[in-house]
C-alpha atoms as a PDB file:
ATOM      1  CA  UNK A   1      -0.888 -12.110  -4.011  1.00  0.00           C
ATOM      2  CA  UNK A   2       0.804 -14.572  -1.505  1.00  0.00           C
ATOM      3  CA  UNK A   3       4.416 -14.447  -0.646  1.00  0.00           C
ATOM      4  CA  UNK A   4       6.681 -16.652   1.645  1.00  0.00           C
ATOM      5  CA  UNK A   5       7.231 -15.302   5.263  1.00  0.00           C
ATOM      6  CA  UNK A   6       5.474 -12.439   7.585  1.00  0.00           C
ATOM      7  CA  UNK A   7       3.997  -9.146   6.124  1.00  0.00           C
ATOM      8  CA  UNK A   8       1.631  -7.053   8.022  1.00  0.00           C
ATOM      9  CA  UNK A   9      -1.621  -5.934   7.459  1.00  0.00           C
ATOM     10  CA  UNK A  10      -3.338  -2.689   8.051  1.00  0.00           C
ATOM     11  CA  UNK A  11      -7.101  -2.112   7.164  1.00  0.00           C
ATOM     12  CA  UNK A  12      -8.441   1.682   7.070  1.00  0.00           C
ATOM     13  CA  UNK A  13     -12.303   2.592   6.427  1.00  0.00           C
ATOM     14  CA  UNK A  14     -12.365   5.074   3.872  1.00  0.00           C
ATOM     15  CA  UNK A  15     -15.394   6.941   2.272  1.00  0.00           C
ATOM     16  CA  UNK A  16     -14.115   5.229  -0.981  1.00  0.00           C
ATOM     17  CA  UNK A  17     -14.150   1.580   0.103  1.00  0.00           C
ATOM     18  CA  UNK A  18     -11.887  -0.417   2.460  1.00  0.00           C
ATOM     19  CA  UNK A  19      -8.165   0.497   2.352  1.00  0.00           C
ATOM     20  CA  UNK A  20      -6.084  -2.232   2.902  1.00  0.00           C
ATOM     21  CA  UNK A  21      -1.842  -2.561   3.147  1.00  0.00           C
ATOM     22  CA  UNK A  22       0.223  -5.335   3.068  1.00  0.00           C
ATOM     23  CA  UNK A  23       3.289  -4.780   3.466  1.00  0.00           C
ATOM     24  CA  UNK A  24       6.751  -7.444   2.694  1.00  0.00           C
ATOM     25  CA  UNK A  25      10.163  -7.418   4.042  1.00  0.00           C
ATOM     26  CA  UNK A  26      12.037  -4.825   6.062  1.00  0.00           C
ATOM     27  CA  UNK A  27      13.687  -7.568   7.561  1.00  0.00           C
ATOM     28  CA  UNK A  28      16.578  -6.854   8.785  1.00  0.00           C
ATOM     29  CA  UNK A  29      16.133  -3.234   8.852  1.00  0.00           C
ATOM     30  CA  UNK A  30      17.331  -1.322   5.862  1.00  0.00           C
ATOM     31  CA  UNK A  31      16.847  -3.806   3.413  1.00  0.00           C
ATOM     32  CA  UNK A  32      14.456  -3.720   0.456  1.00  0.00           C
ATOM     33  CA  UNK A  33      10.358  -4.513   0.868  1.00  0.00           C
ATOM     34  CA  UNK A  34       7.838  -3.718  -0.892  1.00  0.00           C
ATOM     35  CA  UNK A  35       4.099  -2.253  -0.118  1.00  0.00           C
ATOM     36  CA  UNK A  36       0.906  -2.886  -1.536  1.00  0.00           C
ATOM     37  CA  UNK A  37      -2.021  -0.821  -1.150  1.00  0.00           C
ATOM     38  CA  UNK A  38      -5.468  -1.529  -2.574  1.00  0.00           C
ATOM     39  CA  UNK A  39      -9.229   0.158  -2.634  1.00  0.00           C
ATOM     40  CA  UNK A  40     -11.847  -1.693  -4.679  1.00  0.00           C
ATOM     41  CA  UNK A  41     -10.404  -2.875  -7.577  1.00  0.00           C
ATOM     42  CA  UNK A  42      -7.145  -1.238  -7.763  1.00  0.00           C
ATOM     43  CA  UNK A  43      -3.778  -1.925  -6.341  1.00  0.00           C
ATOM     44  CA  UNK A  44      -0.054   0.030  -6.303  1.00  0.00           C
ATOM     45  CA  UNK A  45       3.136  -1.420  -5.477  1.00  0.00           C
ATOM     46  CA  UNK A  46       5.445   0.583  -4.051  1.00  0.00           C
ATOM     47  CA  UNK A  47       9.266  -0.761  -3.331  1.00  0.00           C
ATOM     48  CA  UNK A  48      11.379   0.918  -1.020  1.00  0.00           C
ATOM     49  CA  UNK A  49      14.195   0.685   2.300  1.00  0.00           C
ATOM     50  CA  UNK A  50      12.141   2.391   4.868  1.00  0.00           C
ATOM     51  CA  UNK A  51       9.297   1.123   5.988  1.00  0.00           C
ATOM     52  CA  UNK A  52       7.477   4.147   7.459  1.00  0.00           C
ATOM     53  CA  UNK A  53       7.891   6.331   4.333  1.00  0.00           C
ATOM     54  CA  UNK A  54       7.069   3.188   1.923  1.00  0.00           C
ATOM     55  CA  UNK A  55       3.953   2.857   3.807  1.00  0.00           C
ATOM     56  CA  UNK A  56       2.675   6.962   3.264  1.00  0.00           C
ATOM     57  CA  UNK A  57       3.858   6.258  -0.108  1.00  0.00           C
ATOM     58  CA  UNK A  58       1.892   3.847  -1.046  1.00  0.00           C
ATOM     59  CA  UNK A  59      -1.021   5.393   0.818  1.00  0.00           C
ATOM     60  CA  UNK A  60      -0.818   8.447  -0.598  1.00  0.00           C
ATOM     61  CA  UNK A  61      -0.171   7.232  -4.227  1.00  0.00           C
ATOM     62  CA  UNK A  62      -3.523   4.980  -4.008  1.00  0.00           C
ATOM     63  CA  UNK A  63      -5.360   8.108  -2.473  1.00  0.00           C
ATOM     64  CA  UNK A  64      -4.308  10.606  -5.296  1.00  0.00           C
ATOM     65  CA  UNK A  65      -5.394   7.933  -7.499  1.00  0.00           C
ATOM     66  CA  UNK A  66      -8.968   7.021  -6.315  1.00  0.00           C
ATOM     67  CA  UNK A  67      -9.358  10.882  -6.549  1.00  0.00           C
ATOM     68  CA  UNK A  68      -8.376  11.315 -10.357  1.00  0.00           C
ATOM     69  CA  UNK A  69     -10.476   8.556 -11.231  1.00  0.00           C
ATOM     70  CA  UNK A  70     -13.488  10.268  -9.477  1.00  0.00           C
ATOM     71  CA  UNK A  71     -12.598  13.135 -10.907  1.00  0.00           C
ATOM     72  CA  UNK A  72     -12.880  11.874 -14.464  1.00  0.00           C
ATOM     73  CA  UNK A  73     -16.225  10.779 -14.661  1.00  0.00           C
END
């Protein structure tokens, strides 16, 4: 996962592993970028004009996730 250019990245502790959140673009603002957020094994990519809401997105789409997938087994 490398791209051209400046991203930032955000690292949370979780009880579920190491969140982390890269995210692409933005730049100028109000044009498209794109978010990826990853726990373990699994990442989402989430595309999107704001940056803020791409972000909780993202976050919350990876949380909801790690949480079905405990719940199954």
């Amino acid at each position: 996962m490398t791209k051209p250019g400046k991203y930032e990245a955000l690292f949370f502790p979780t009880k579920d592993g190491l969140l982390k959140i890269h995210a692409y673009g933005f730049n100028p603002c109000g044009s498209w970028g794109e978010v990826f957020a990853t726990i373990g094994d699994q990442t989402i990519c989430v595309k999107g004009f704001n940056r803020h809401k791409t972000i909780v997105r993202a976050t919350k789409m990876i949380i909801s996730t790690t949480s079905n997938r405990k719940n199954e087994f």
